[in-house]
C-alpha atoms as a PDB file:
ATOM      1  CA  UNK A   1      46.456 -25.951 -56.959  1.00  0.00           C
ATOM      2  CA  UNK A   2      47.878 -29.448 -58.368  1.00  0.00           C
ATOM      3  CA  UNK A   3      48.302 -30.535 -54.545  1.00  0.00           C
ATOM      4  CA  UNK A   4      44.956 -29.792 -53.403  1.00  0.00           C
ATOM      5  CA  UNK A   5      43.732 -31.714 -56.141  1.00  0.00           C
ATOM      6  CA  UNK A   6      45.118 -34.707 -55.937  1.00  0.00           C
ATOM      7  CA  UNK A   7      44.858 -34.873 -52.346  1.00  0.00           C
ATOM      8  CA  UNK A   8      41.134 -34.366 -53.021  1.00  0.00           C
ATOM      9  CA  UNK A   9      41.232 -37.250 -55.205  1.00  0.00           C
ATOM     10  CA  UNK A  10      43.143 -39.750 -53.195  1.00  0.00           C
ATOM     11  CA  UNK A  11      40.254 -38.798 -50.269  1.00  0.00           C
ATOM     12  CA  UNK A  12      37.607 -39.392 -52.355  1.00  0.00           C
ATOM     13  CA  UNK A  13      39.029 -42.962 -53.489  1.00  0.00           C
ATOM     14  CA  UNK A  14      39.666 -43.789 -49.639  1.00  0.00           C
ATOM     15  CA  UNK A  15      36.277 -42.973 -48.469  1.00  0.00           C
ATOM     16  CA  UNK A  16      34.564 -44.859 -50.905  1.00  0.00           C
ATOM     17  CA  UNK A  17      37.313 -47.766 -51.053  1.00  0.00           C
ATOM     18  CA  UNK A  18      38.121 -47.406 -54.657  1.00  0.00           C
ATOM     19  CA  UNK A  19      41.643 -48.764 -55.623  1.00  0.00           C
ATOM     20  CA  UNK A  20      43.247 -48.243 -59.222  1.00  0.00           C
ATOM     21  CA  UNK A  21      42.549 -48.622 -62.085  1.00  0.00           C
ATOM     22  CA  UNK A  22      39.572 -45.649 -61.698  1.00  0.00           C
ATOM     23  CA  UNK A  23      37.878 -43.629 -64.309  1.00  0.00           C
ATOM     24  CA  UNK A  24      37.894 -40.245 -64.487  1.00  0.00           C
ATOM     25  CA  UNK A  25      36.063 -37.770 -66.726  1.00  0.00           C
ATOM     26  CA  UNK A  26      35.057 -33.933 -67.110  1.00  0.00           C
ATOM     27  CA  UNK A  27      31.595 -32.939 -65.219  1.00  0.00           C
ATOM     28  CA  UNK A  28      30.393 -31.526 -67.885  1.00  0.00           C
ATOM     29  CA  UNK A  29      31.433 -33.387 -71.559  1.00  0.00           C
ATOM     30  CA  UNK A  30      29.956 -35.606 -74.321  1.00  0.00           C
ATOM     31  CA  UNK A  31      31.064 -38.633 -76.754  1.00  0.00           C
ATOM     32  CA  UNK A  32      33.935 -39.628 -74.520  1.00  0.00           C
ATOM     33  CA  UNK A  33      36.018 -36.481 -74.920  1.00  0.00           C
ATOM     34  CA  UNK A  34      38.431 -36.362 -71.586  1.00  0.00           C
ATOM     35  CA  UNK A  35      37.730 -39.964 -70.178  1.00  0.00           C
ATOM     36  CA  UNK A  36      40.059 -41.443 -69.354  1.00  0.00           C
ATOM     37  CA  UNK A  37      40.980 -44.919 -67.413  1.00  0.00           C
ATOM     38  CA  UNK A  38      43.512 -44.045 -64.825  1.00  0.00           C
ATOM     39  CA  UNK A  39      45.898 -46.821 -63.395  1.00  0.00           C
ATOM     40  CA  UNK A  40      48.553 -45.584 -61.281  1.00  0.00           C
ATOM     41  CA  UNK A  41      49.186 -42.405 -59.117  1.00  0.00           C
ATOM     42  CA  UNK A  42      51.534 -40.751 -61.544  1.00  0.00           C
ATOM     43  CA  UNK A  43      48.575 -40.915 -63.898  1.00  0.00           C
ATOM     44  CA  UNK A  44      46.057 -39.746 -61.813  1.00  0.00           C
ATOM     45  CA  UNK A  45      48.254 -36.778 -61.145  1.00  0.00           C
ATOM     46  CA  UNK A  46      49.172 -36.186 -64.557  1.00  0.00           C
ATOM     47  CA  UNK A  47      45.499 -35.940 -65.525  1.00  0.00           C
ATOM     48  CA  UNK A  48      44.578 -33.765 -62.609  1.00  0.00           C
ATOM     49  CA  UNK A  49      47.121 -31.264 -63.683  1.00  0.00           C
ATOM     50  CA  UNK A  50      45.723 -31.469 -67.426  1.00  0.00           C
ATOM     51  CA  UNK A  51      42.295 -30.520 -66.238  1.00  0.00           C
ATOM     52  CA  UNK A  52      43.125 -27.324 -64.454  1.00  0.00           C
ATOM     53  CA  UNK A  53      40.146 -25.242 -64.221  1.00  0.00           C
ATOM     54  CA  UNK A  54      37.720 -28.253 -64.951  1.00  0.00           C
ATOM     55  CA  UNK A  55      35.352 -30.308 -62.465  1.00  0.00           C
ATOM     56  CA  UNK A  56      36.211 -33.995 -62.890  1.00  0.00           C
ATOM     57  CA  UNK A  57      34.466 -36.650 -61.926  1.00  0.00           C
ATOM     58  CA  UNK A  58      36.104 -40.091 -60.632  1.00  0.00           C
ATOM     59  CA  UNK A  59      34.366 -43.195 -60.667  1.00  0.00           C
ATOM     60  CA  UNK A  60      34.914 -46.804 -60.200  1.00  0.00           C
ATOM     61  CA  UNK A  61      36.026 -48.934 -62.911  1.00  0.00           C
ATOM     62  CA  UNK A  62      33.625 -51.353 -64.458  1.00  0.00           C
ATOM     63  CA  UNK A  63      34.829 -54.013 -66.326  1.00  0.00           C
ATOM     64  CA  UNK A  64      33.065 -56.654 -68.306  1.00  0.00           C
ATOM     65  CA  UNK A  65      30.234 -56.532 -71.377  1.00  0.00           C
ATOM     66  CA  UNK A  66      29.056 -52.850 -72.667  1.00  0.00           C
ATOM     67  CA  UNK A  67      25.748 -52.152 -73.439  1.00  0.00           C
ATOM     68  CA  UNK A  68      23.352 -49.144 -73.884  1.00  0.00           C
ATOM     69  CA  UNK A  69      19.735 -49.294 -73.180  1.00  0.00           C
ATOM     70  CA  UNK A  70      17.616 -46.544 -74.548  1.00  0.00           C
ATOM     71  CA  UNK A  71      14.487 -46.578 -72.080  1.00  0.00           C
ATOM     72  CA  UNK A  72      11.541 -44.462 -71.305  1.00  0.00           C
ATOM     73  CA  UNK A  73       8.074 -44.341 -69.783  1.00  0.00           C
ATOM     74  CA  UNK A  74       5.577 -41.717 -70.116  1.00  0.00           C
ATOM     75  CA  UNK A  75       4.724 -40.089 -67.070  1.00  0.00           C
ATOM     76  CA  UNK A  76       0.923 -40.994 -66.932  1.00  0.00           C
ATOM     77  CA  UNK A  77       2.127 -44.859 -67.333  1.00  0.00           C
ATOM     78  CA  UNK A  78       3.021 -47.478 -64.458  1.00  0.00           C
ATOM     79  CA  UNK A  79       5.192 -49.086 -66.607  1.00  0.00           C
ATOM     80  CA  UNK A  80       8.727 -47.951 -68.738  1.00  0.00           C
ATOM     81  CA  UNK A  81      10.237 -49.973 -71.728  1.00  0.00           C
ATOM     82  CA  UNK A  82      12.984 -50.494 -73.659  1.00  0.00           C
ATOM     83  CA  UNK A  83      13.546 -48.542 -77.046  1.00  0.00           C
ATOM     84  CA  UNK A  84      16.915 -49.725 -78.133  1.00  0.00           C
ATOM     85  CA  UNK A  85      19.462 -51.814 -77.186  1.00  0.00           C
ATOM     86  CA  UNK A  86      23.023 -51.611 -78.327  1.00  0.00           C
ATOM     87  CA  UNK A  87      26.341 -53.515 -77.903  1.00  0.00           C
ATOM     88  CA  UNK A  88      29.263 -52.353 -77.362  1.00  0.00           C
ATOM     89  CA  UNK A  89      32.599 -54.146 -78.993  1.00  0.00           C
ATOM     90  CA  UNK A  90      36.104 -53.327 -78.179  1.00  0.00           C
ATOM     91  CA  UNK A  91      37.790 -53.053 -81.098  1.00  0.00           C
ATOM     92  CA  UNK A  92      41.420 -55.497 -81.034  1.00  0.00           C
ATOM     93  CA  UNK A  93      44.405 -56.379 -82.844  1.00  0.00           C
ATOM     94  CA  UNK A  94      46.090 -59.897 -82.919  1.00  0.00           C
ATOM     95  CA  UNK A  95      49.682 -60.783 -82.255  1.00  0.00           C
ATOM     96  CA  UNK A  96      51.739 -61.983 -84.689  1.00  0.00           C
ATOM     97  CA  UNK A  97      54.909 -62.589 -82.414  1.00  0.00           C
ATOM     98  CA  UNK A  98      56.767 -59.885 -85.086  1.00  0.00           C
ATOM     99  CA  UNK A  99      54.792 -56.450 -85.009  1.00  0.00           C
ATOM    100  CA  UNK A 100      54.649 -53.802 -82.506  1.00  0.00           C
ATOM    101  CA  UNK A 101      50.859 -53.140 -81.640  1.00  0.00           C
ATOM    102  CA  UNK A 102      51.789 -49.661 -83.467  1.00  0.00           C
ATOM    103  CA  UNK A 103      52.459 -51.468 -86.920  1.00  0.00           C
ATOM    104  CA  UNK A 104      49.258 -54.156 -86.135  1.00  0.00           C
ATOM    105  CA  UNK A 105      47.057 -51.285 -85.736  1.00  0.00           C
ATOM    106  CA  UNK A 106      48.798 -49.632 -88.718  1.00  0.00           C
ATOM    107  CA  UNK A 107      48.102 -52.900 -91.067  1.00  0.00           C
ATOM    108  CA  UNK A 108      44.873 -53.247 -89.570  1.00  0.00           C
ATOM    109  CA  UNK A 109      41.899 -52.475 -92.341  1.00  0.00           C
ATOM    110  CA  UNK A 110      39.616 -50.890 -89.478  1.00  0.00           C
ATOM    111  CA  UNK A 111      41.596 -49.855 -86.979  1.00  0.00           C
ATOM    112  CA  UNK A 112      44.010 -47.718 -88.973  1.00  0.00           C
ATOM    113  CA  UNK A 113      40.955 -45.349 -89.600  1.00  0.00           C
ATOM    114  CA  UNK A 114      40.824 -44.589 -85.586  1.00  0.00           C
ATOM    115  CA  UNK A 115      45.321 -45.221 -84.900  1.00  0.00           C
ATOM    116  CA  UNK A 116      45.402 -41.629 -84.218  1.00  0.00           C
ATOM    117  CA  UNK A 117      42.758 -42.427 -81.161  1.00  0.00           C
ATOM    118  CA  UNK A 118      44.505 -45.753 -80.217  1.00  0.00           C
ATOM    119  CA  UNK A 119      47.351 -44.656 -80.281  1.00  0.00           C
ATOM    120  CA  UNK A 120      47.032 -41.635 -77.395  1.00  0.00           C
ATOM    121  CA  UNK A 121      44.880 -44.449 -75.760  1.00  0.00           C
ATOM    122  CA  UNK A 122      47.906 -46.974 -76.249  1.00  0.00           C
ATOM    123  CA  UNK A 123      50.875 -44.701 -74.638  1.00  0.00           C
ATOM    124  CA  UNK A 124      53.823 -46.652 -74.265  1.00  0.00           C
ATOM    125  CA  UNK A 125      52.328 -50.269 -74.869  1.00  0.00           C
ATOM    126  CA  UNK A 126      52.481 -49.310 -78.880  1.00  0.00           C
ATOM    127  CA  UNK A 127      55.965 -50.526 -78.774  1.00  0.00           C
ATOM    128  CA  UNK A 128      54.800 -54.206 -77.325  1.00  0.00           C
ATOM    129  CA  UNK A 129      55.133 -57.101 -79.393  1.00  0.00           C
ATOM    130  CA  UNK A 130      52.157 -59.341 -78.583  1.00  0.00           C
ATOM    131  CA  UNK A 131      52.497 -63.017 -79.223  1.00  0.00           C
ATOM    132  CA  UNK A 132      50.872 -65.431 -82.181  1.00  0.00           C
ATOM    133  CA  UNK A 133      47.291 -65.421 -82.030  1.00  0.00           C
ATOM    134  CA  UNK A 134      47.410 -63.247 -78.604  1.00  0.00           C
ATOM    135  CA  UNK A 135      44.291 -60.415 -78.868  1.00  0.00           C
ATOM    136  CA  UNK A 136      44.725 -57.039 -77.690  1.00  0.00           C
ATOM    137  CA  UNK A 137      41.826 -54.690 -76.980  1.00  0.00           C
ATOM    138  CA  UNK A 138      42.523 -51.570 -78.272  1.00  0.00           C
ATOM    139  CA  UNK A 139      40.357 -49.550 -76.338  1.00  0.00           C
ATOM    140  CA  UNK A 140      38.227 -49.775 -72.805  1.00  0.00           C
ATOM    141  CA  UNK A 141      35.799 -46.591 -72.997  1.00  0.00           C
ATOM    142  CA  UNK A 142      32.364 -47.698 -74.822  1.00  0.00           C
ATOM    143  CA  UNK A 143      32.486 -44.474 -76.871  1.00  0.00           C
ATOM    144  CA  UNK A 144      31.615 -44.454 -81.122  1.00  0.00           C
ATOM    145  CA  UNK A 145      34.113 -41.448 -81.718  1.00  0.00           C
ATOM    146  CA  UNK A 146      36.517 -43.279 -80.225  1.00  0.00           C
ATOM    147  CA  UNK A 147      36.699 -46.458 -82.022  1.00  0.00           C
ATOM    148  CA  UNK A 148      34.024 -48.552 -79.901  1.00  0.00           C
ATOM    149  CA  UNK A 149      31.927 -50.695 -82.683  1.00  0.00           C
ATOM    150  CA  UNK A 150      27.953 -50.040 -81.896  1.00  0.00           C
ATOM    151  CA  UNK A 151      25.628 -52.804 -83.069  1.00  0.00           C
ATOM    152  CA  UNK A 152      21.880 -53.330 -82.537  1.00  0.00           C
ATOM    153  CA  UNK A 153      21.687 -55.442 -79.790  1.00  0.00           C
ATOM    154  CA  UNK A 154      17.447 -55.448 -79.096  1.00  0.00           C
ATOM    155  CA  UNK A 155      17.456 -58.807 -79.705  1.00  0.00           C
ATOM    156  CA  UNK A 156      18.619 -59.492 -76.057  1.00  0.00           C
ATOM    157  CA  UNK A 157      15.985 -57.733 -74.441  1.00  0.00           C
ATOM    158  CA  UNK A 158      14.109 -59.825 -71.600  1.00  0.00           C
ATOM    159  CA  UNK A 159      11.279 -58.908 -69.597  1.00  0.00           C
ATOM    160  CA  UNK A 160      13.291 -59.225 -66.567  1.00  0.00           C
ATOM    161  CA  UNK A 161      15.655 -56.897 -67.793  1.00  0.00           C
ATOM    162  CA  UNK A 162      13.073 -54.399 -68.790  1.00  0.00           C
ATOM    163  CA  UNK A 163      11.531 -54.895 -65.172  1.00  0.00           C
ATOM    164  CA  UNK A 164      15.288 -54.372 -63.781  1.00  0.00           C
ATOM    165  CA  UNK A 165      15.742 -51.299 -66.284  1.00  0.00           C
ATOM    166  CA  UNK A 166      12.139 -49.774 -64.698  1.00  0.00           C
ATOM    167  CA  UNK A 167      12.859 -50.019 -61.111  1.00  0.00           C
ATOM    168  CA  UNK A 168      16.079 -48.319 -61.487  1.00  0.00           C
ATOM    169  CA  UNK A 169      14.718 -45.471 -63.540  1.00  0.00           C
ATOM    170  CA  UNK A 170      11.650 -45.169 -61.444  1.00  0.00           C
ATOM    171  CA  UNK A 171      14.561 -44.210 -58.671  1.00  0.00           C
ATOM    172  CA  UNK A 172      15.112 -41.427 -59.922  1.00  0.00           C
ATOM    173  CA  UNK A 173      12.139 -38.829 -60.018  1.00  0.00           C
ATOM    174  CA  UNK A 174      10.761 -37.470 -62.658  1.00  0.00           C
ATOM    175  CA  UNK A 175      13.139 -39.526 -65.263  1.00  0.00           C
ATOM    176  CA  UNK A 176      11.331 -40.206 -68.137  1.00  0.00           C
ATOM    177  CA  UNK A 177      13.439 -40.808 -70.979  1.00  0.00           C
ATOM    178  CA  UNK A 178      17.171 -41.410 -71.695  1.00  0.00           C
ATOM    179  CA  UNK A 179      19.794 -43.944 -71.911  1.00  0.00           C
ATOM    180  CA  UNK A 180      22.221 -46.091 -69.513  1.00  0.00           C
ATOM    181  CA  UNK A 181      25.478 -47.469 -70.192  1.00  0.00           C
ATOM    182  CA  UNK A 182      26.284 -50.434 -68.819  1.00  0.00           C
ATOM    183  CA  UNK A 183      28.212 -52.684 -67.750  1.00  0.00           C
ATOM    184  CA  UNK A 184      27.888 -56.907 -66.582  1.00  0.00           C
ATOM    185  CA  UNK A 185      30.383 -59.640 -66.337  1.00  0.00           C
ATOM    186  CA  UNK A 186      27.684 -61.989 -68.121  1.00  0.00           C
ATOM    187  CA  UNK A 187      24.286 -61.122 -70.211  1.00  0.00           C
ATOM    188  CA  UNK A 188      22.843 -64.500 -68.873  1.00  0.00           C
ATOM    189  CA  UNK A 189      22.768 -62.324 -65.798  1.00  0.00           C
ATOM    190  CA  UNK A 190      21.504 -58.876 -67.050  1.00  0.00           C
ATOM    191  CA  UNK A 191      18.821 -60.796 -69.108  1.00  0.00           C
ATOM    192  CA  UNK A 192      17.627 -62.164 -65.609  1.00  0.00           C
ATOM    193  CA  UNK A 193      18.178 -58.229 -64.504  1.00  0.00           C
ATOM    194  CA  UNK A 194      20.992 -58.864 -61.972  1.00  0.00           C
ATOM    195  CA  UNK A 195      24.460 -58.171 -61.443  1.00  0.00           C
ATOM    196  CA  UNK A 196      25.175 -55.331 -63.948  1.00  0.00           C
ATOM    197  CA  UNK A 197      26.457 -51.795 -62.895  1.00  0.00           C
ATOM    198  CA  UNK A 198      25.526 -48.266 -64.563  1.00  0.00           C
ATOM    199  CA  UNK A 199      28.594 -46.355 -65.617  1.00  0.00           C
ATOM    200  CA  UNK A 200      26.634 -43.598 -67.052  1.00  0.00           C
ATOM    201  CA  UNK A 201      23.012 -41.850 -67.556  1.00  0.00           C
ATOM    202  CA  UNK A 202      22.246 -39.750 -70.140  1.00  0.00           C
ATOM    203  CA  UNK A 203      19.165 -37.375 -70.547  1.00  0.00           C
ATOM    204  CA  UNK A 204      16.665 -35.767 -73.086  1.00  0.00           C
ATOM    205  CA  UNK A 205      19.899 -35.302 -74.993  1.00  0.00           C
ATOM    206  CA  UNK A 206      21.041 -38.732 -75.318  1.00  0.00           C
ATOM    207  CA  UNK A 207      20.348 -40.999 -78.381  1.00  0.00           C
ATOM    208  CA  UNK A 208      19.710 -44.516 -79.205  1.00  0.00           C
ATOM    209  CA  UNK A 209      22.943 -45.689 -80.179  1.00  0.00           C
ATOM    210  CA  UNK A 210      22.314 -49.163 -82.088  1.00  0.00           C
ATOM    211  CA  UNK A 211      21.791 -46.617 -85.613  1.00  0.00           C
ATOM    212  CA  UNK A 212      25.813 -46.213 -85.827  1.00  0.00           C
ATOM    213  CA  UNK A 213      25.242 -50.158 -86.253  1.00  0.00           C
ATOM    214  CA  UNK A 214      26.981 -50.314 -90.119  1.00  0.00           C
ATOM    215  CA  UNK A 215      24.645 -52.298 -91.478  1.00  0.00           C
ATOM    216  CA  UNK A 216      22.047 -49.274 -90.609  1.00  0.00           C
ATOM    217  CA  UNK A 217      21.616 -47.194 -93.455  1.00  0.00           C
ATOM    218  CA  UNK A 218      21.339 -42.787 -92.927  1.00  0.00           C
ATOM    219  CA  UNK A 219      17.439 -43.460 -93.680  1.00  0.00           C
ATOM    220  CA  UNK A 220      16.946 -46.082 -91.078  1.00  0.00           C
ATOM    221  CA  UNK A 221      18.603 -43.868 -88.340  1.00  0.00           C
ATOM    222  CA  UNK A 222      16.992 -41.012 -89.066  1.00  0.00           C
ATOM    223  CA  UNK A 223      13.708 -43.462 -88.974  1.00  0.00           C
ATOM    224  CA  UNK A 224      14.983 -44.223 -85.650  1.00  0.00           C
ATOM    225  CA  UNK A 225      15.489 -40.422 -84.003  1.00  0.00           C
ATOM    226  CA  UNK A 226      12.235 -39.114 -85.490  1.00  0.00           C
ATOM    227  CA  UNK A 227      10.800 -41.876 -83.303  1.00  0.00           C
ATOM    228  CA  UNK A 228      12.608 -41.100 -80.331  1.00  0.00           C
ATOM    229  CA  UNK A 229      11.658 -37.157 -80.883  1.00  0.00           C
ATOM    230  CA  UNK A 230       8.221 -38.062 -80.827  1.00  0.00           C
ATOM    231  CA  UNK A 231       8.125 -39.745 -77.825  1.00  0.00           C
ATOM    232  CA  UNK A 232      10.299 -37.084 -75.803  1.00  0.00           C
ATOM    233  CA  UNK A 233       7.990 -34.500 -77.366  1.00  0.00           C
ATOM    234  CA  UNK A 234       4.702 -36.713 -76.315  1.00  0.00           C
ATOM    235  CA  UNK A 235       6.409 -37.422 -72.809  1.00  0.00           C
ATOM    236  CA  UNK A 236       7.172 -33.276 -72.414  1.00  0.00           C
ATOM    237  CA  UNK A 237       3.583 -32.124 -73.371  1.00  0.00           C
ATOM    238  CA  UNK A 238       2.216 -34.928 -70.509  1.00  0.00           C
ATOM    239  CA  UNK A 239       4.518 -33.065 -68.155  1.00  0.00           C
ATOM    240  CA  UNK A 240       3.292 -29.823 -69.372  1.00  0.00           C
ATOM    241  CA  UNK A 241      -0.003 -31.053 -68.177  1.00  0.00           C
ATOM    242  CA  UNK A 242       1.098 -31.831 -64.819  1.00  0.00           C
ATOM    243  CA  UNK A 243       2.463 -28.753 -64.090  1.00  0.00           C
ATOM    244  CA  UNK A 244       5.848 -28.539 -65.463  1.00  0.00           C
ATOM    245  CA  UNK A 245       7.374 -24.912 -66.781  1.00  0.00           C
ATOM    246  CA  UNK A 246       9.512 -25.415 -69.997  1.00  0.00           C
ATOM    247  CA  UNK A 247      12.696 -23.435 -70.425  1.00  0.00           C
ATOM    248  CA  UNK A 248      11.712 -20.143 -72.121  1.00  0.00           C
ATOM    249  CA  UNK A 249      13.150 -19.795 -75.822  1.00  0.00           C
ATOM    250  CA  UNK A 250      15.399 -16.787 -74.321  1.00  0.00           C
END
């Protein structure tokens, strides 16, 4: 029930001495759909009791710079790289001292095009009236569908970075391809491949997200994914080799 739940929850936050805000999202989901940053109690209930039926996963907040890196390494290789890099902007409004964030979003060229999505990420604050030349982010989750701006970001790439990027995935076995989000309070830092924190890891089915950059055209990206195919396709047939049973078509 709702009770068990939460109390679930709140034991899960003691034990690993998380306080609010948290994050919480569906086990199973993709682009975003169901995460949600959770700040209170009231909220964390409220989302528990949306979710009935669904596992949910709660994790700490991260806050800071967003990027995704788009690694792999083929199996028979010592050493990963980096495929793609891509950051991740907040979209934000600016005060006016007269609007409601509502009506700034509203007169907002690209924002109105995602208000239905700020808006339910907004709640009550919609009706705030932010001050001259105050910003307001608009968003926190790092997610395209939901208004995040993606841009091709490869031009920060270090070799310390890709040596940090490595050891991580090399943590986890058999992980050959597939991207991290994440998250660091300064890129002079990450570059240096320190103090930065993964907020997510996606698999075989993940994609190099710098082609929703806008000044990509639909030929580029596709350019882009065939590439990407043929290196998961390369990387499966060297685990074929070793050993490894792919699903059956059934």
């Amino acid at each position: 029930g709702d009770g068990l739940r939460l109390q679930r929850a709140r034991e899960f936050m003691s034990d690993r001495a998380l306080s609010f805000p948290v994050v919480l999202k569906p086990d199973a989901g993709e682009r975003g759909s169901g995460v949600a940053v959770i700040s209170g109690e009231h909220s964390l209930a409220e989302y528990l009791r949306g979710t009935q039926g669904t596992d949910v996963i709660i994790q700490e907040h991260v806050a800071g710079l967003e990027f995704g890196i788009f690694y792999y390494r083929y199996p028979d290789s010592d050493r990963g790289q980096i495929f793609s890099i891509t950051k991740k902007l907040f979209p934000s409004v600016v005060g006016d001292g007269k609007s409601s964030l509502e009506e700034l979003i509203l007169k907002d060229d690209r924002a109105v095009c995602m208000a239905r999505a700020y808006f339910d990420a907004l709640g009550e604050r919609l009706w705030d009236i932010p001050a001259t030349g105050e910003s307001v982010q608009l968003i926190e989750i790092g997610t395209h569908c939901l208004g995040s701006i993606f841009l091709d970001g490869l031009e920060i790439r270090t070799a310390g970075m890709e040596a940090a990027i490595d050891r991580l995935a090399k943590g986890f076995a058999d992980f050959y391809f597939g991207r991290f989000d994440i998250r660091t309070p300064s890129l002079a830092d990450f570059q240096q491949g320190k103090n930065f924190k993964v907020v997510e890891l996606n698999g075989v089915t993940s994609e190099a997200t710098h082609i929703y950059d806008p000044r990509n055209s639909l030929f580029a990206a596709y350019r882009v994914l065939f590439r990407q195919w043929r290196v998961a396709f390369e990387i499966g047939e060297e685990n074929r080799k070793r050993g490894a049973k792919p699903a059956t078509l059934w």
